[in-house]
PDB file of N, CA and C in Angstrom:
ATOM      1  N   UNK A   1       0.849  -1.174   0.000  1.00  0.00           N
ATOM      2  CA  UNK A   1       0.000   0.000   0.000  1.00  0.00           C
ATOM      3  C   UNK A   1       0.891   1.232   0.000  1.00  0.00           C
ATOM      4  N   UNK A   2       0.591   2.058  -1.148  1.00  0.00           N
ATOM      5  CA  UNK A   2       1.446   3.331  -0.880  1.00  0.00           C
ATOM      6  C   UNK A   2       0.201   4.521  -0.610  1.00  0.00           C
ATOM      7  N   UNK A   3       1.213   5.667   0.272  1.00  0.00           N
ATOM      8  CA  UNK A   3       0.421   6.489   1.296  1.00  0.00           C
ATOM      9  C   UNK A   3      -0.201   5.860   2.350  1.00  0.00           C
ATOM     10  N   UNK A   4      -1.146   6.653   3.235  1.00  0.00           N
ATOM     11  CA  UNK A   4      -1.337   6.344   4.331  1.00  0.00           C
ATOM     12  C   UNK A   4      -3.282   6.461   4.107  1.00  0.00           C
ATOM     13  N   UNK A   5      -3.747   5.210   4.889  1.00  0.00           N
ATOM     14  CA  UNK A   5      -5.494   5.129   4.798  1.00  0.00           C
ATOM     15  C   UNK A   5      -5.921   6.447   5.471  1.00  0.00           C
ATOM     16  N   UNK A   6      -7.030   6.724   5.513  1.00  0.00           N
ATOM     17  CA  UNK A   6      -7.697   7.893   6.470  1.00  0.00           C
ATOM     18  C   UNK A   6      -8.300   7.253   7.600  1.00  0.00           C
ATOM     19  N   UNK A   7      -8.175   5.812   7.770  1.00  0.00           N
ATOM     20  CA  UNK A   7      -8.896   5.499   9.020  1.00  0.00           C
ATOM     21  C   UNK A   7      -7.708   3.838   8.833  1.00  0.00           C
ATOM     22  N   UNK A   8      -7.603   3.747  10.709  1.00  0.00           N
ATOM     23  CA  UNK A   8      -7.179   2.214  10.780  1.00  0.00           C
ATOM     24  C   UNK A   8      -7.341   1.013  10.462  1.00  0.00           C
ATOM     25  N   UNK A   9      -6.218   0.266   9.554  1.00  0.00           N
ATOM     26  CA  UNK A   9      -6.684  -0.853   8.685  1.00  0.00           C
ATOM     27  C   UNK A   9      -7.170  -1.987   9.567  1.00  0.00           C
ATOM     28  N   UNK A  10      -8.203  -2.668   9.547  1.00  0.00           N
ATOM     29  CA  UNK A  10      -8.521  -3.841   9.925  1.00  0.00           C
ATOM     30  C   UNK A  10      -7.650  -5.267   9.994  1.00  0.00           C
ATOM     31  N   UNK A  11      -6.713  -5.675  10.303  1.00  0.00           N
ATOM     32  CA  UNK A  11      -5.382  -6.655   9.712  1.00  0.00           C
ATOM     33  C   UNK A  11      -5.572  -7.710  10.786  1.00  0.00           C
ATOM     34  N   UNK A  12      -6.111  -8.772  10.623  1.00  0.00           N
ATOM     35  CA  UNK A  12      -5.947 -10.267  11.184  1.00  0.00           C
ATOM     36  C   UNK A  12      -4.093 -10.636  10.806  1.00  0.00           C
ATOM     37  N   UNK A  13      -3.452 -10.467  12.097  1.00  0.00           N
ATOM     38  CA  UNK A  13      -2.639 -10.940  12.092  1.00  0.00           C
ATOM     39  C   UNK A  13      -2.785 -12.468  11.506  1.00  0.00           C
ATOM     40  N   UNK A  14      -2.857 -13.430  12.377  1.00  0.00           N
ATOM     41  CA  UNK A  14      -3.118 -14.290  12.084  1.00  0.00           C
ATOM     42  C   UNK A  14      -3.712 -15.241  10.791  1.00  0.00           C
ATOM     43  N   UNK A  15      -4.111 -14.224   9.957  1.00  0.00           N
ATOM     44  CA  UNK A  15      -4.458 -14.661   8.608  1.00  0.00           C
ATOM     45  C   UNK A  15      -3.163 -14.592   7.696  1.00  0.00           C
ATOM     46  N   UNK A  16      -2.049 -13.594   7.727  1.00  0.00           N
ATOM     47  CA  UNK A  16      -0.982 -13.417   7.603  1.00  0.00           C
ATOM     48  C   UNK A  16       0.296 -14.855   7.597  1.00  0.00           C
ATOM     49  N   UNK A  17       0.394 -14.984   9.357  1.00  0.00           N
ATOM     50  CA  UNK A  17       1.356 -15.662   8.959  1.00  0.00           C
ATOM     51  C   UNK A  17       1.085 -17.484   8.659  1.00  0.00           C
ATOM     52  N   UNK A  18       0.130 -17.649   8.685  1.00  0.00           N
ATOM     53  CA  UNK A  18       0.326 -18.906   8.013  1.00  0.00           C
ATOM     54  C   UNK A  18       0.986 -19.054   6.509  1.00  0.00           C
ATOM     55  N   UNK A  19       0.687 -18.023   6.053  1.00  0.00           N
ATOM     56  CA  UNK A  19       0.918 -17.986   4.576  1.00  0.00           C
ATOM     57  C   UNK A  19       2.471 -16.909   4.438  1.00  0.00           C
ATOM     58  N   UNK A  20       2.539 -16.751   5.148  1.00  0.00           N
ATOM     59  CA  UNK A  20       3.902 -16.167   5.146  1.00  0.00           C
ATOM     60  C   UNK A  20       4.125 -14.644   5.046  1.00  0.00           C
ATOM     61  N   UNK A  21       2.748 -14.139   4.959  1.00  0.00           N
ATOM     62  CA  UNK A  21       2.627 -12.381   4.390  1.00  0.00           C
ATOM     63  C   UNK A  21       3.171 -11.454   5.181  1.00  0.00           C
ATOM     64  N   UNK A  22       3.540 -10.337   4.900  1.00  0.00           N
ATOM     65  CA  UNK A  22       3.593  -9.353   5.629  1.00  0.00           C
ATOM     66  C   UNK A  22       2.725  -8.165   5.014  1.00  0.00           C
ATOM     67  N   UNK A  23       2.744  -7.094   5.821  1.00  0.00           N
ATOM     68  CA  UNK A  23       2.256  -5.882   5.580  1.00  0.00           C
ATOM     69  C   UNK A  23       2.831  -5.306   6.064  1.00  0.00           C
ATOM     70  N   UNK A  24       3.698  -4.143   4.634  1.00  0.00           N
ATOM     71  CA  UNK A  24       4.293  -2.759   5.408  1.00  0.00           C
ATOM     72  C   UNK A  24       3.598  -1.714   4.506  1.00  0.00           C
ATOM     73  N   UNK A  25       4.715  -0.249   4.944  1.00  0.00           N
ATOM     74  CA  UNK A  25       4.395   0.549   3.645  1.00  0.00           C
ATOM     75  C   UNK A  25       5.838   1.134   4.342  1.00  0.00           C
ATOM     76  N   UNK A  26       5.783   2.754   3.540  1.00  0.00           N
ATOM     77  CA  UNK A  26       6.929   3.591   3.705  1.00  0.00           C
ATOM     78  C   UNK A  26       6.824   4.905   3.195  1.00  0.00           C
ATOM     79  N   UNK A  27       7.381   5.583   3.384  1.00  0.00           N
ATOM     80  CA  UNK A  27       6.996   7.385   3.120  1.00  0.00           C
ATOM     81  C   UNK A  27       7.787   7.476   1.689  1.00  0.00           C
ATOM     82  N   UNK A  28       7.334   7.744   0.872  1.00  0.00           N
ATOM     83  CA  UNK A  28       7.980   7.709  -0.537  1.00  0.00           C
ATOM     84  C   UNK A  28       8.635   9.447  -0.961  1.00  0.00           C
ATOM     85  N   UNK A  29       8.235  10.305   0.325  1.00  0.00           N
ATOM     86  CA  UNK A  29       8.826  11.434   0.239  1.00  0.00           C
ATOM     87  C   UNK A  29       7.684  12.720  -1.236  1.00  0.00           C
ATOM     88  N   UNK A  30       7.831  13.730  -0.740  1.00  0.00           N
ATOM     89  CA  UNK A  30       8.189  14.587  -1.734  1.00  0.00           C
ATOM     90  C   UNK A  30       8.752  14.987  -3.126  1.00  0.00           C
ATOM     91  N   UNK A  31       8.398  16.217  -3.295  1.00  0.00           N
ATOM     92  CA  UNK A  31       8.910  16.611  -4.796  1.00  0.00           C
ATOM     93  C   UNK A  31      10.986  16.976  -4.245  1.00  0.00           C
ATOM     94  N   UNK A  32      10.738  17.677  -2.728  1.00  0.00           N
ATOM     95  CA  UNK A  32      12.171  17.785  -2.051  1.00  0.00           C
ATOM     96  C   UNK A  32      13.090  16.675  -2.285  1.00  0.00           C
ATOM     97  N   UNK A  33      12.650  15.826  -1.686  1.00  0.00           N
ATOM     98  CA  UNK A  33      13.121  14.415  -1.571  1.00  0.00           C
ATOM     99  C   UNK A  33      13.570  13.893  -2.894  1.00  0.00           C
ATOM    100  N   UNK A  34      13.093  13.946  -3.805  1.00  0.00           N
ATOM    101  CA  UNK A  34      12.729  12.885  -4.434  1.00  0.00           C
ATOM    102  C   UNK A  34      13.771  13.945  -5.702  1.00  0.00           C
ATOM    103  N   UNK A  35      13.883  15.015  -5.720  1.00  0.00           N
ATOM    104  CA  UNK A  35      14.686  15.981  -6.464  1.00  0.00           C
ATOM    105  C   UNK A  35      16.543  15.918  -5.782  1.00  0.00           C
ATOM    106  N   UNK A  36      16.649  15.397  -4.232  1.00  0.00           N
ATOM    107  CA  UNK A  36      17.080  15.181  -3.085  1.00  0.00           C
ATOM    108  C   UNK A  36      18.056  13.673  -4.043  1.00  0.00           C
ATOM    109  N   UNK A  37      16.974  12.803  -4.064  1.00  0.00           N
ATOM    110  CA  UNK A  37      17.448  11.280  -4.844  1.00  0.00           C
ATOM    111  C   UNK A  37      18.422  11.771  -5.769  1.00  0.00           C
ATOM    112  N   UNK A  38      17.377  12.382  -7.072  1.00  0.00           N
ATOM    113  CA  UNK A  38      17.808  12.648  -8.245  1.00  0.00           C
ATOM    114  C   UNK A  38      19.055  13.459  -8.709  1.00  0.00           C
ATOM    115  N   UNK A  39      19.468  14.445  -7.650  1.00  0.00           N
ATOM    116  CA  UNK A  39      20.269  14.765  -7.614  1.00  0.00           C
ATOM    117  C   UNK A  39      21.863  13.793  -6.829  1.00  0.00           C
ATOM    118  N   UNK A  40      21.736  13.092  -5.875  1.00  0.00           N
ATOM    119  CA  UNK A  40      22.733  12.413  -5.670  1.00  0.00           C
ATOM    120  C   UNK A  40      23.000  11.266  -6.725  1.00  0.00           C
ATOM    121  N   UNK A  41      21.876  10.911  -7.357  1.00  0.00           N
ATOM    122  CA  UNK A  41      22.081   9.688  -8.232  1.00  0.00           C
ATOM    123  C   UNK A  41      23.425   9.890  -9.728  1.00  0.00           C
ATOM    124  N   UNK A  42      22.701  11.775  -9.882  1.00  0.00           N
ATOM    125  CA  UNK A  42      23.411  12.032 -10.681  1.00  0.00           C
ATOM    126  C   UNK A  42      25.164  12.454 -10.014  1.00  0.00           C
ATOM    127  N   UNK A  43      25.236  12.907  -9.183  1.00  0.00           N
ATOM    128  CA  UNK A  43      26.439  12.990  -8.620  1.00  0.00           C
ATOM    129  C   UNK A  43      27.285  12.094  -8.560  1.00  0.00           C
ATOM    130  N   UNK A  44      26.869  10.432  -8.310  1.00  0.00           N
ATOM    131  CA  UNK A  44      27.530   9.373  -8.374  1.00  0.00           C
ATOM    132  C   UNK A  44      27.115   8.378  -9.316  1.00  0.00           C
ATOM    133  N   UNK A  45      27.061   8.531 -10.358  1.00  0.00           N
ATOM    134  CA  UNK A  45      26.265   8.087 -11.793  1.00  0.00           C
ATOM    135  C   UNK A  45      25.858   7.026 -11.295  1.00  0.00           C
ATOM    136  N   UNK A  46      24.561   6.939 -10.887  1.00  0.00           N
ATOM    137  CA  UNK A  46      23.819   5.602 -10.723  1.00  0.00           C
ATOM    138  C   UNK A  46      22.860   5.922 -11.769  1.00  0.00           C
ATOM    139  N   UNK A  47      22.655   5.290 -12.597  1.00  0.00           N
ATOM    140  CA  UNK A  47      21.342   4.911 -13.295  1.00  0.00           C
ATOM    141  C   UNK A  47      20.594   3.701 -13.220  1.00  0.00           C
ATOM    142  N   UNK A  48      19.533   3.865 -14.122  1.00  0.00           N
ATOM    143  CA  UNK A  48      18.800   2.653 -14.233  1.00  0.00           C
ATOM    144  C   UNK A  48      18.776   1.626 -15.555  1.00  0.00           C
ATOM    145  N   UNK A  49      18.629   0.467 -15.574  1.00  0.00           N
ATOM    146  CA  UNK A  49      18.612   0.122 -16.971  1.00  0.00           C
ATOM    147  C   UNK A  49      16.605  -0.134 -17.068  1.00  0.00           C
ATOM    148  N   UNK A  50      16.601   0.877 -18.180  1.00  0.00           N
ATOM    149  CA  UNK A  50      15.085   1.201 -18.651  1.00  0.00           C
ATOM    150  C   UNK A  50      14.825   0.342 -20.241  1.00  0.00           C
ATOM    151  N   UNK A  51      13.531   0.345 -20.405  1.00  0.00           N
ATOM    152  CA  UNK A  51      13.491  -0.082 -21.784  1.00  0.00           C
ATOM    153  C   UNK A  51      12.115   1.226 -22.139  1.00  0.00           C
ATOM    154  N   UNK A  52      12.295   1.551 -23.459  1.00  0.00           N
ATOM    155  CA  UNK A  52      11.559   3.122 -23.444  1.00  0.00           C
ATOM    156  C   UNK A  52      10.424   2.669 -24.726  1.00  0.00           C
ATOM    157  N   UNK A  53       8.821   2.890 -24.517  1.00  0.00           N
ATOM    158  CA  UNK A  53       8.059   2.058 -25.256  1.00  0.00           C
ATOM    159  C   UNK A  53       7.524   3.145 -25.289  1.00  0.00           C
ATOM    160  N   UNK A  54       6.735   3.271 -26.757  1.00  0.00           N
ATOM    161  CA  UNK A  54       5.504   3.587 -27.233  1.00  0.00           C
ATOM    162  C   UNK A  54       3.977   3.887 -25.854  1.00  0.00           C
ATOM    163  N   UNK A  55       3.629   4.518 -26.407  1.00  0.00           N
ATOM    164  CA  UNK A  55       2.360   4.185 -25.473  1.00  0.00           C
ATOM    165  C   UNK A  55       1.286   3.580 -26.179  1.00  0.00           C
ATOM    166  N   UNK A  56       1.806   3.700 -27.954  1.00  0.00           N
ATOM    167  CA  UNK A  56       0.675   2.931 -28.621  1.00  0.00           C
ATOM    168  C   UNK A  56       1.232   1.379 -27.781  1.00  0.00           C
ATOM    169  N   UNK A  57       2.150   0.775 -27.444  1.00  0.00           N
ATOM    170  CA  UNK A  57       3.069  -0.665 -27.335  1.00  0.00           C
ATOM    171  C   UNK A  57       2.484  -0.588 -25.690  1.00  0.00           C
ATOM    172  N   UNK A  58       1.362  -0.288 -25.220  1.00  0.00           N
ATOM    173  CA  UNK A  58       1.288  -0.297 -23.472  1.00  0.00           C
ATOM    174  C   UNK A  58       0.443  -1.857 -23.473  1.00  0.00           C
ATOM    175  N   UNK A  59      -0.073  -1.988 -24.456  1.00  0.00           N
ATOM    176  CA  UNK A  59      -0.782  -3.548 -24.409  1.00  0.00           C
ATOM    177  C   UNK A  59       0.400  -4.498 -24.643  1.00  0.00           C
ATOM    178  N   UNK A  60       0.952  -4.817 -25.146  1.00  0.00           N
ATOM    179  CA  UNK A  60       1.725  -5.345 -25.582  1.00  0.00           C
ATOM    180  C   UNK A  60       3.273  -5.115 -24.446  1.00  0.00           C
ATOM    181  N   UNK A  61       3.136  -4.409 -23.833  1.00  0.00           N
ATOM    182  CA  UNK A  61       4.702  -4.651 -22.338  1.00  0.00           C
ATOM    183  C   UNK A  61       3.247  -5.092 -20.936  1.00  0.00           C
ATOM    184  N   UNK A  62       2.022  -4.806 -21.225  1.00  0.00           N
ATOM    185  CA  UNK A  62       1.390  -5.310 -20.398  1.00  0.00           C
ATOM    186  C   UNK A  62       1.217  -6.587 -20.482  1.00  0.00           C
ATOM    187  N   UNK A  63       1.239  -7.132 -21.564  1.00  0.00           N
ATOM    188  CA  UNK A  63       1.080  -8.693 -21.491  1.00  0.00           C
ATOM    189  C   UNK A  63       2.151  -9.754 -21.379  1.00  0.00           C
ATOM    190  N   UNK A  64       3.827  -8.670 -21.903  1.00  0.00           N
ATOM    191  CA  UNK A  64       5.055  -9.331 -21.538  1.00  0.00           C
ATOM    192  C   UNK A  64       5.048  -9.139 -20.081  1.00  0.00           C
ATOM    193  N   UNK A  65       4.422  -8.161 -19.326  1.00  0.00           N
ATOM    194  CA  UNK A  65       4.959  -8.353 -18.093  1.00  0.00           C
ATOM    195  C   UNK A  65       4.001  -9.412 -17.230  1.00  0.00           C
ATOM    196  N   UNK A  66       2.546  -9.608 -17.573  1.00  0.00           N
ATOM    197  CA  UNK A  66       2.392 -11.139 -17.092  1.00  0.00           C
ATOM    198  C   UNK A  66       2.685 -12.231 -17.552  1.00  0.00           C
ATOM    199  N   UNK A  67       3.651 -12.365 -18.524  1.00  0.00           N
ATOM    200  CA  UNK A  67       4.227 -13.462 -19.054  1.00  0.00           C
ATOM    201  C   UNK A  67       5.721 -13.282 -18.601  1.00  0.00           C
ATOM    202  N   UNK A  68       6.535 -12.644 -17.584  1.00  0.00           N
ATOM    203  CA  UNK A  68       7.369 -12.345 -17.271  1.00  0.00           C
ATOM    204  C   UNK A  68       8.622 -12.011 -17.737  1.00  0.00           C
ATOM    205  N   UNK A  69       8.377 -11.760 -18.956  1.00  0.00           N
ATOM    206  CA  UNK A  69       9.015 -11.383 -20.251  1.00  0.00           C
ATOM    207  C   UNK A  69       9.647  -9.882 -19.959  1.00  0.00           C
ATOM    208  N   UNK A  70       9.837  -9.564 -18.626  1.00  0.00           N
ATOM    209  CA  UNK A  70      10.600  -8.461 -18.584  1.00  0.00           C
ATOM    210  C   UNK A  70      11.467  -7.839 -18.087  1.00  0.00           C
ATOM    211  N   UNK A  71      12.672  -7.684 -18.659  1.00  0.00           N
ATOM    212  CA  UNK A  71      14.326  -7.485 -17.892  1.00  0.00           C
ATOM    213  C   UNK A  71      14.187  -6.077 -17.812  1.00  0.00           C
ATOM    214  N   UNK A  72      13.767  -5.140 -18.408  1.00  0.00           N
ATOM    215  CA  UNK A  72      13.854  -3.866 -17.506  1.00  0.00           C
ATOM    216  C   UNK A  72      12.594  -3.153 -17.048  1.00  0.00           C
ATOM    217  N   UNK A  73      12.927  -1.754 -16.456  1.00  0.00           N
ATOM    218  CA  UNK A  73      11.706  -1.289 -16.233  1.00  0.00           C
ATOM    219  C   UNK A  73      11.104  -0.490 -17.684  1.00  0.00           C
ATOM    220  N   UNK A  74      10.080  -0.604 -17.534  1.00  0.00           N
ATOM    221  CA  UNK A  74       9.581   0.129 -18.430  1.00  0.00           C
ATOM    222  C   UNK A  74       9.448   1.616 -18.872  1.00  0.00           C
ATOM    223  N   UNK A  75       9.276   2.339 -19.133  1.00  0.00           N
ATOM    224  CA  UNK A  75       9.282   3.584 -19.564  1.00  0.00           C
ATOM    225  C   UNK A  75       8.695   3.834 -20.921  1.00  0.00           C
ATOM    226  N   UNK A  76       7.402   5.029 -20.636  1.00  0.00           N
ATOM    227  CA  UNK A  76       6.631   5.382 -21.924  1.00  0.00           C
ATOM    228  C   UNK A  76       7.091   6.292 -22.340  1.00  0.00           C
ATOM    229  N   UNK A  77       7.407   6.536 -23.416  1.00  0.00           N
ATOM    230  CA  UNK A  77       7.527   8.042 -24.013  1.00  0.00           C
ATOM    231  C   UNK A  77       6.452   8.893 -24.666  1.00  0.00           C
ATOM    232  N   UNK A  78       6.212   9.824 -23.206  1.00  0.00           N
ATOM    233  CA  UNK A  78       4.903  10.484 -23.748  1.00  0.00           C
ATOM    234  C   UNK A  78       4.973  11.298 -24.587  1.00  0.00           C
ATOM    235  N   UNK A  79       5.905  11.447 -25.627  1.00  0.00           N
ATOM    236  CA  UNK A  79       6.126  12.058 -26.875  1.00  0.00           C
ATOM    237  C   UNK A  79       5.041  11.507 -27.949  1.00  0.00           C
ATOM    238  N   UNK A  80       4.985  10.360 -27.630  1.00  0.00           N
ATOM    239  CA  UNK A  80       4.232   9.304 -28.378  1.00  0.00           C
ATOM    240  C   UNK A  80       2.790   9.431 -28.399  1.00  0.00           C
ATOM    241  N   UNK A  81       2.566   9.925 -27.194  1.00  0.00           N
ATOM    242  CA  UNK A  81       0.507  10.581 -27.502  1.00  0.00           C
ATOM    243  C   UNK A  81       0.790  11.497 -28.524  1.00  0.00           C
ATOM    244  N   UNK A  82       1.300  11.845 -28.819  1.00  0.00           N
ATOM    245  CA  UNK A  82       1.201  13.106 -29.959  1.00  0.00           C
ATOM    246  C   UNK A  82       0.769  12.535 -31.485  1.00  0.00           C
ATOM    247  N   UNK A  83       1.067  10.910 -31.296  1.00  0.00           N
ATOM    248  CA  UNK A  83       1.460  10.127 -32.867  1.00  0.00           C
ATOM    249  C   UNK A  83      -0.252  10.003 -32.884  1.00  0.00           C
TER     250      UNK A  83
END
């Protein structure tokens, strides 16, 4: 779950660990933060390895990715609504 509910989640522990689950979340930060990342990433060249698709191609990385057909992350190029 990302962000936070407006009221306390209902959670049967016990339904959990038989099956092994957990439940967390985490503060994913700001535009600060997150400009904060982007900037150290570039300071110490970390990148990502992306693969950069169409948005006409969003059916088609949707169905490689339940067929697990997928080594990177994805990325649309919203240049591509324009086509």
């Amino acid at each position: 779950m990302v962000g936070a509910p407006e009221q306390p989640l209902p959670v049967a522990a016990f339904s959990l660990i038989p099956a092994r689950r957990s439940f967390s979340g985490f503060m994913i930060g700001g535009i600060a933060e997150t400009q904060e990342m982007l900037d150290f990433c570039g300071k110490h060249n970390i990148v990502s390895d992306i693969e950069v698709i169409n948005m006409q191609e969003i059916n088609e990385a949707y169905d490689r990715l339940l067929k697990g057909d997928v080594k990177y992350r994805f990325v649309i190029d919203m240049a591509s609504l324009k086509e």
